[in-house]
N, C-alpha and C. Protein backbone atom coordinates (compact mmCIF):
# COMPACT_ATOMS: atom_id res chain seq x y z
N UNK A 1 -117.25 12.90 151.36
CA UNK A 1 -117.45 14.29 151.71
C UNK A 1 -118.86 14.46 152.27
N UNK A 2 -118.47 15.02 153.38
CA UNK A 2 -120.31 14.91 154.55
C UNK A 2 -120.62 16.46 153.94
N UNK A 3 -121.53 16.49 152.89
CA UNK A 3 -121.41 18.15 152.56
C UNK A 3 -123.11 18.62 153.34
N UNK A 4 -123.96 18.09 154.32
CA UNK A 4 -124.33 18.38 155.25
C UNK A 4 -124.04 18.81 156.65
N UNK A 5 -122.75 18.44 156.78
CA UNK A 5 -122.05 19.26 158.19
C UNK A 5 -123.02 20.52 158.42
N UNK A 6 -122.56 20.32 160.19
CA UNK A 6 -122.88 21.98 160.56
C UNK A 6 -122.04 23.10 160.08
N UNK A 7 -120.76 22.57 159.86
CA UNK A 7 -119.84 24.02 159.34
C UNK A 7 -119.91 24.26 157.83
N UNK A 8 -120.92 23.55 157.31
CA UNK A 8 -121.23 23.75 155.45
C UNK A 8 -122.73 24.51 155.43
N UNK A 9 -123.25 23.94 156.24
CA UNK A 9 -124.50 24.39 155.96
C UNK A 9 -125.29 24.73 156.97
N UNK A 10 -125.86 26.12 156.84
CA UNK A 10 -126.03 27.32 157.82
C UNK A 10 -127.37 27.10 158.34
N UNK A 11 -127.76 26.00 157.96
CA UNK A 11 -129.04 25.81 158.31
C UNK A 11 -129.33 24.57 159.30
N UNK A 12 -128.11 23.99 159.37
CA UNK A 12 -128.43 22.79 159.92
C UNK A 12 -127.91 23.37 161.57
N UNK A 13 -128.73 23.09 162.69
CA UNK A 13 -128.83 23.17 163.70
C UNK A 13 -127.53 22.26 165.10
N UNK A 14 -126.51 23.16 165.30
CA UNK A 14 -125.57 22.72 166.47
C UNK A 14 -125.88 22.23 167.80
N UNK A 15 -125.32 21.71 167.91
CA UNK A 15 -125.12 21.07 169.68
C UNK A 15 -125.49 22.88 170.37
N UNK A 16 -124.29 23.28 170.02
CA UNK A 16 -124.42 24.73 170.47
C UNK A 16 -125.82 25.08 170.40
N UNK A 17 -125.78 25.47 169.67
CA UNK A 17 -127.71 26.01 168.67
C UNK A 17 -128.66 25.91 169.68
N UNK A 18 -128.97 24.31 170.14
CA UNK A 18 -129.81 23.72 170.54
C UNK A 18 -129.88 23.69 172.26
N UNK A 19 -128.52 24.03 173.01
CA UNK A 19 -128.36 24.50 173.93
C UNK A 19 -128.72 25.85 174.42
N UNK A 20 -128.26 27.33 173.32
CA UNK A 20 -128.87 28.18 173.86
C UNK A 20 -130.50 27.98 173.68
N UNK A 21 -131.16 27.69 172.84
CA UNK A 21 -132.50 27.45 172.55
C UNK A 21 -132.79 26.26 173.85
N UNK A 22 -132.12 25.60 174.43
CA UNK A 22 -132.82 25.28 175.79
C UNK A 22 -132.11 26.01 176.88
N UNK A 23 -131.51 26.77 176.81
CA UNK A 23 -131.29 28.03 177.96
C UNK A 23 -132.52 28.72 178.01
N UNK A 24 -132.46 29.54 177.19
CA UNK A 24 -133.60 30.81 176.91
C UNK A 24 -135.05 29.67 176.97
N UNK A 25 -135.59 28.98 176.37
CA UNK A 25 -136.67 28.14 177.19
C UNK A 25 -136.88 27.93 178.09
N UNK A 26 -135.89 27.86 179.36
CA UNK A 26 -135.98 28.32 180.59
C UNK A 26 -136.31 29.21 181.60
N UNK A 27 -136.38 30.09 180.83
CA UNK A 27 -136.81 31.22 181.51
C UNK A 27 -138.37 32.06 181.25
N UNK A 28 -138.82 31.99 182.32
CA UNK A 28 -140.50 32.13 182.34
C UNK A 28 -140.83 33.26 181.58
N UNK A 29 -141.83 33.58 180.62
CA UNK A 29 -142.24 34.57 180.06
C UNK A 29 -141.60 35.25 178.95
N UNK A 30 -139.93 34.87 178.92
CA UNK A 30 -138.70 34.81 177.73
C UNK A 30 -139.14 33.98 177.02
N UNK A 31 -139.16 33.02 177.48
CA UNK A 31 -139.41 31.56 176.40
C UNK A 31 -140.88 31.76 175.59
N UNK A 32 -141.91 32.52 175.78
CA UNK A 32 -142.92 32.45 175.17
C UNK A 32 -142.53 33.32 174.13
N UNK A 33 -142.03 34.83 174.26
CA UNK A 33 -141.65 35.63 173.57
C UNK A 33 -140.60 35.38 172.58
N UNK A 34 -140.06 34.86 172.94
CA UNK A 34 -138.42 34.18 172.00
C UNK A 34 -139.53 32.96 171.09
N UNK A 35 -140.21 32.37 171.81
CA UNK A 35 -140.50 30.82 170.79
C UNK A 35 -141.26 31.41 169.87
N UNK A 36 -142.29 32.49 170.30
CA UNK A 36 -143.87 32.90 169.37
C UNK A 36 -142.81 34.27 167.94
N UNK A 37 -141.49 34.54 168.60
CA UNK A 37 -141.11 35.19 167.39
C UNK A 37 -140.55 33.98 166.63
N UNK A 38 -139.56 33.06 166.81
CA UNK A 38 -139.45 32.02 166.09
C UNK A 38 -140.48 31.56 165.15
N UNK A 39 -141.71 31.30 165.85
CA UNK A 39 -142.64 30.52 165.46
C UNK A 39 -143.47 31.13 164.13
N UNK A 40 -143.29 32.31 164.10
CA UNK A 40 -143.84 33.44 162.85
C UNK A 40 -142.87 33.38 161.91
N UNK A 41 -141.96 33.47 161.94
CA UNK A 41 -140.97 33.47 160.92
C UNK A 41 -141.07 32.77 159.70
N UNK A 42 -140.85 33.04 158.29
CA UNK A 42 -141.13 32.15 157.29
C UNK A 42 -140.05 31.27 157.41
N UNK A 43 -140.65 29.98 157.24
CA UNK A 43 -139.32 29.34 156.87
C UNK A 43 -138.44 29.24 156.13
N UNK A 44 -139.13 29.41 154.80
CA UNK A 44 -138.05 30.00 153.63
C UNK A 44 -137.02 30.72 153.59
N UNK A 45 -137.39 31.83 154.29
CA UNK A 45 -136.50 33.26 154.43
C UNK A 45 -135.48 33.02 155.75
N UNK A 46 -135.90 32.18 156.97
CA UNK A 46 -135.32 32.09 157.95
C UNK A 46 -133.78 30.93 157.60
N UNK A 47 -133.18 31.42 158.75
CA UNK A 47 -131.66 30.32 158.30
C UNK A 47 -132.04 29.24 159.02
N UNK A 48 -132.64 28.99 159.95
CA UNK A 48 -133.04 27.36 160.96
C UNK A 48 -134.13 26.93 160.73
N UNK A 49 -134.92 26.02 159.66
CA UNK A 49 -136.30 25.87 159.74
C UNK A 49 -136.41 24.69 160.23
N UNK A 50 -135.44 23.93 161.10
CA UNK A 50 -135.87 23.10 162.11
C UNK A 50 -136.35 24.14 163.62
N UNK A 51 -135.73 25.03 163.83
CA UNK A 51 -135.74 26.03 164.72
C UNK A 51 -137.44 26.68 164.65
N UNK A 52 -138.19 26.64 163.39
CA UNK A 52 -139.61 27.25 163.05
C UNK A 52 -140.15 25.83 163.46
N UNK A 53 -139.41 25.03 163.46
CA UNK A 53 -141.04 23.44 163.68
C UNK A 53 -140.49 23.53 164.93
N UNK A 54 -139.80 23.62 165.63
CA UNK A 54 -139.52 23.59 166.98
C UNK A 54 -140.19 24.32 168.23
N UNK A 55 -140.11 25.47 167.53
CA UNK A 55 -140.90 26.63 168.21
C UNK A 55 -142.82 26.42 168.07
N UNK A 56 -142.78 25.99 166.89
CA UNK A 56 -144.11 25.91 166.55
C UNK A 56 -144.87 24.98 167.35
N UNK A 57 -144.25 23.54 167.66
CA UNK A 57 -144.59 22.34 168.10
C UNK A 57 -144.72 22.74 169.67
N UNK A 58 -143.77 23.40 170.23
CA UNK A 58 -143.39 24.05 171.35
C UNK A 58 -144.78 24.61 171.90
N UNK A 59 -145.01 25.41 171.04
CA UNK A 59 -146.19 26.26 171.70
C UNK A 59 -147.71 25.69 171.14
N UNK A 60 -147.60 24.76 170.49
CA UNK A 60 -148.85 24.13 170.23
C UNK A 60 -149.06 23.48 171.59
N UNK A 61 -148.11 22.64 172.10
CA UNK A 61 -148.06 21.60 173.27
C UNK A 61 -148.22 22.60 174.71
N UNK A 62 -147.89 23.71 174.41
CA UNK A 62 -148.00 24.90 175.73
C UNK A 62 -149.83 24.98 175.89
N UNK A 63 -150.03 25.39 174.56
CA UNK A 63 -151.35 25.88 174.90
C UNK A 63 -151.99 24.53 175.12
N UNK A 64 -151.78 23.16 174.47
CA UNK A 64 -152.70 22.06 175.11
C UNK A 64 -152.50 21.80 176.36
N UNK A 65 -151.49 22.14 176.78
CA UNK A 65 -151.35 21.36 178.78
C UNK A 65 -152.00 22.73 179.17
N UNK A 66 -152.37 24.00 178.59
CA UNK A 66 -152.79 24.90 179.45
C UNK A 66 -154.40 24.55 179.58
N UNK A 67 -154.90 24.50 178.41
CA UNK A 67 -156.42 24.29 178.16
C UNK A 67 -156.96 22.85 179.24
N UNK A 68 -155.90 21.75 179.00
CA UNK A 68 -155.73 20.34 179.90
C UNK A 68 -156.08 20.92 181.09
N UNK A 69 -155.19 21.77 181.49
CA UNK A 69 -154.50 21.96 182.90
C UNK A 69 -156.16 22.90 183.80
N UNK A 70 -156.61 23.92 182.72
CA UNK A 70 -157.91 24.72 183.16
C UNK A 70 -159.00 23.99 183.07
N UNK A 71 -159.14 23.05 182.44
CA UNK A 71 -160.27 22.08 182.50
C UNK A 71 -160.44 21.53 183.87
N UNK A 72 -158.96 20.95 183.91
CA UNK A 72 -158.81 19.64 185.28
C UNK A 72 -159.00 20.85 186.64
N UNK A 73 -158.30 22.11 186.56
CA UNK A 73 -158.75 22.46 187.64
C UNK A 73 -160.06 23.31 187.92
N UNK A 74 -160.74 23.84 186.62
CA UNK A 74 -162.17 24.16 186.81
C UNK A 74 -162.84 23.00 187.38
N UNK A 75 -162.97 22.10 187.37
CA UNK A 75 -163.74 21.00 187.77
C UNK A 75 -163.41 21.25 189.29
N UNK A 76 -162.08 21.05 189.61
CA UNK A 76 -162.12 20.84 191.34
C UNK A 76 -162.40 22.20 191.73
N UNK A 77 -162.51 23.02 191.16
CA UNK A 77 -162.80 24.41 191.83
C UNK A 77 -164.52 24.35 192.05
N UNK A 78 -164.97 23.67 190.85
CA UNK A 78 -166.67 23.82 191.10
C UNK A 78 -166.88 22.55 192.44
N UNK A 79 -165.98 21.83 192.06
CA UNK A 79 -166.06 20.66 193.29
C UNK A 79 -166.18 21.28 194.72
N UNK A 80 -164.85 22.34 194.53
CA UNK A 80 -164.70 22.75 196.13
C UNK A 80 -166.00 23.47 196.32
N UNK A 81 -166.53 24.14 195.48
CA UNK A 81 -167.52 25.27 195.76
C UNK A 81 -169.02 24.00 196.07
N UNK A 82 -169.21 22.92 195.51
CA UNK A 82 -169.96 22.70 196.13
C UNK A 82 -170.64 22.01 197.48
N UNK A 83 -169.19 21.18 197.68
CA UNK A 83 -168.83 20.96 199.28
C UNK A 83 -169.11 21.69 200.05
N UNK A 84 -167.90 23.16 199.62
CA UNK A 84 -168.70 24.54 200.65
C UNK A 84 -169.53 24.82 200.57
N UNK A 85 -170.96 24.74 199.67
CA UNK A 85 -172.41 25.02 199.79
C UNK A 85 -172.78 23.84 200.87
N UNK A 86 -172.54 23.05 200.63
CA UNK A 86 -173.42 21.95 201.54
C UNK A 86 -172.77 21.64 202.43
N UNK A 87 -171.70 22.67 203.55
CA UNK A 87 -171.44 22.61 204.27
C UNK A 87 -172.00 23.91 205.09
N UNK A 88 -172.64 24.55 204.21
CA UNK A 88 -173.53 25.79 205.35
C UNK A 88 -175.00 25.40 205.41
């Protein structure tokens, strides 16, 4: 008796499940709003607390490629700016 099944236990996360949760991740500015309410949620109280590390991990890794991403292009922006000085 598999008494972890998805149809026993309300917590364990579907094929289904995991599909709409990469639908709605798809979509720009949804997906932040949908993951950052996930991501607050207690886990205790919530029915998916793979669904709370998911979201959580989610937006930890958002904000590092963003911070990554403003670093790498502050640099070429001061780059460009100083080419264009020493090209007048």
């Amino acid at each position: 008796m598999n008494y972890l099944s998805a149809g026993q236990d309300p917590r364990v996360m579907t094929i289904k499940d995991w599909y709409v949760v990469s639908l709605i991740t798809m979509i720009p500015l949804v997906n932040l709003i949908v993951l950052t309410y996930w991501a607050i949620q207690d886990p205790n109280s919530y029915k998916k607390p793979s669904l709370i590390a998911y979201s959580r991990v989610s937006l930890i890794t958002a904000v590092i490629s963003m911070v990554i991403f403003f670093l790498f292009a502050g640099s070429e922006i001061m780059n460009l700016l100083e080419r264009l000085q020493q090209m007048q």
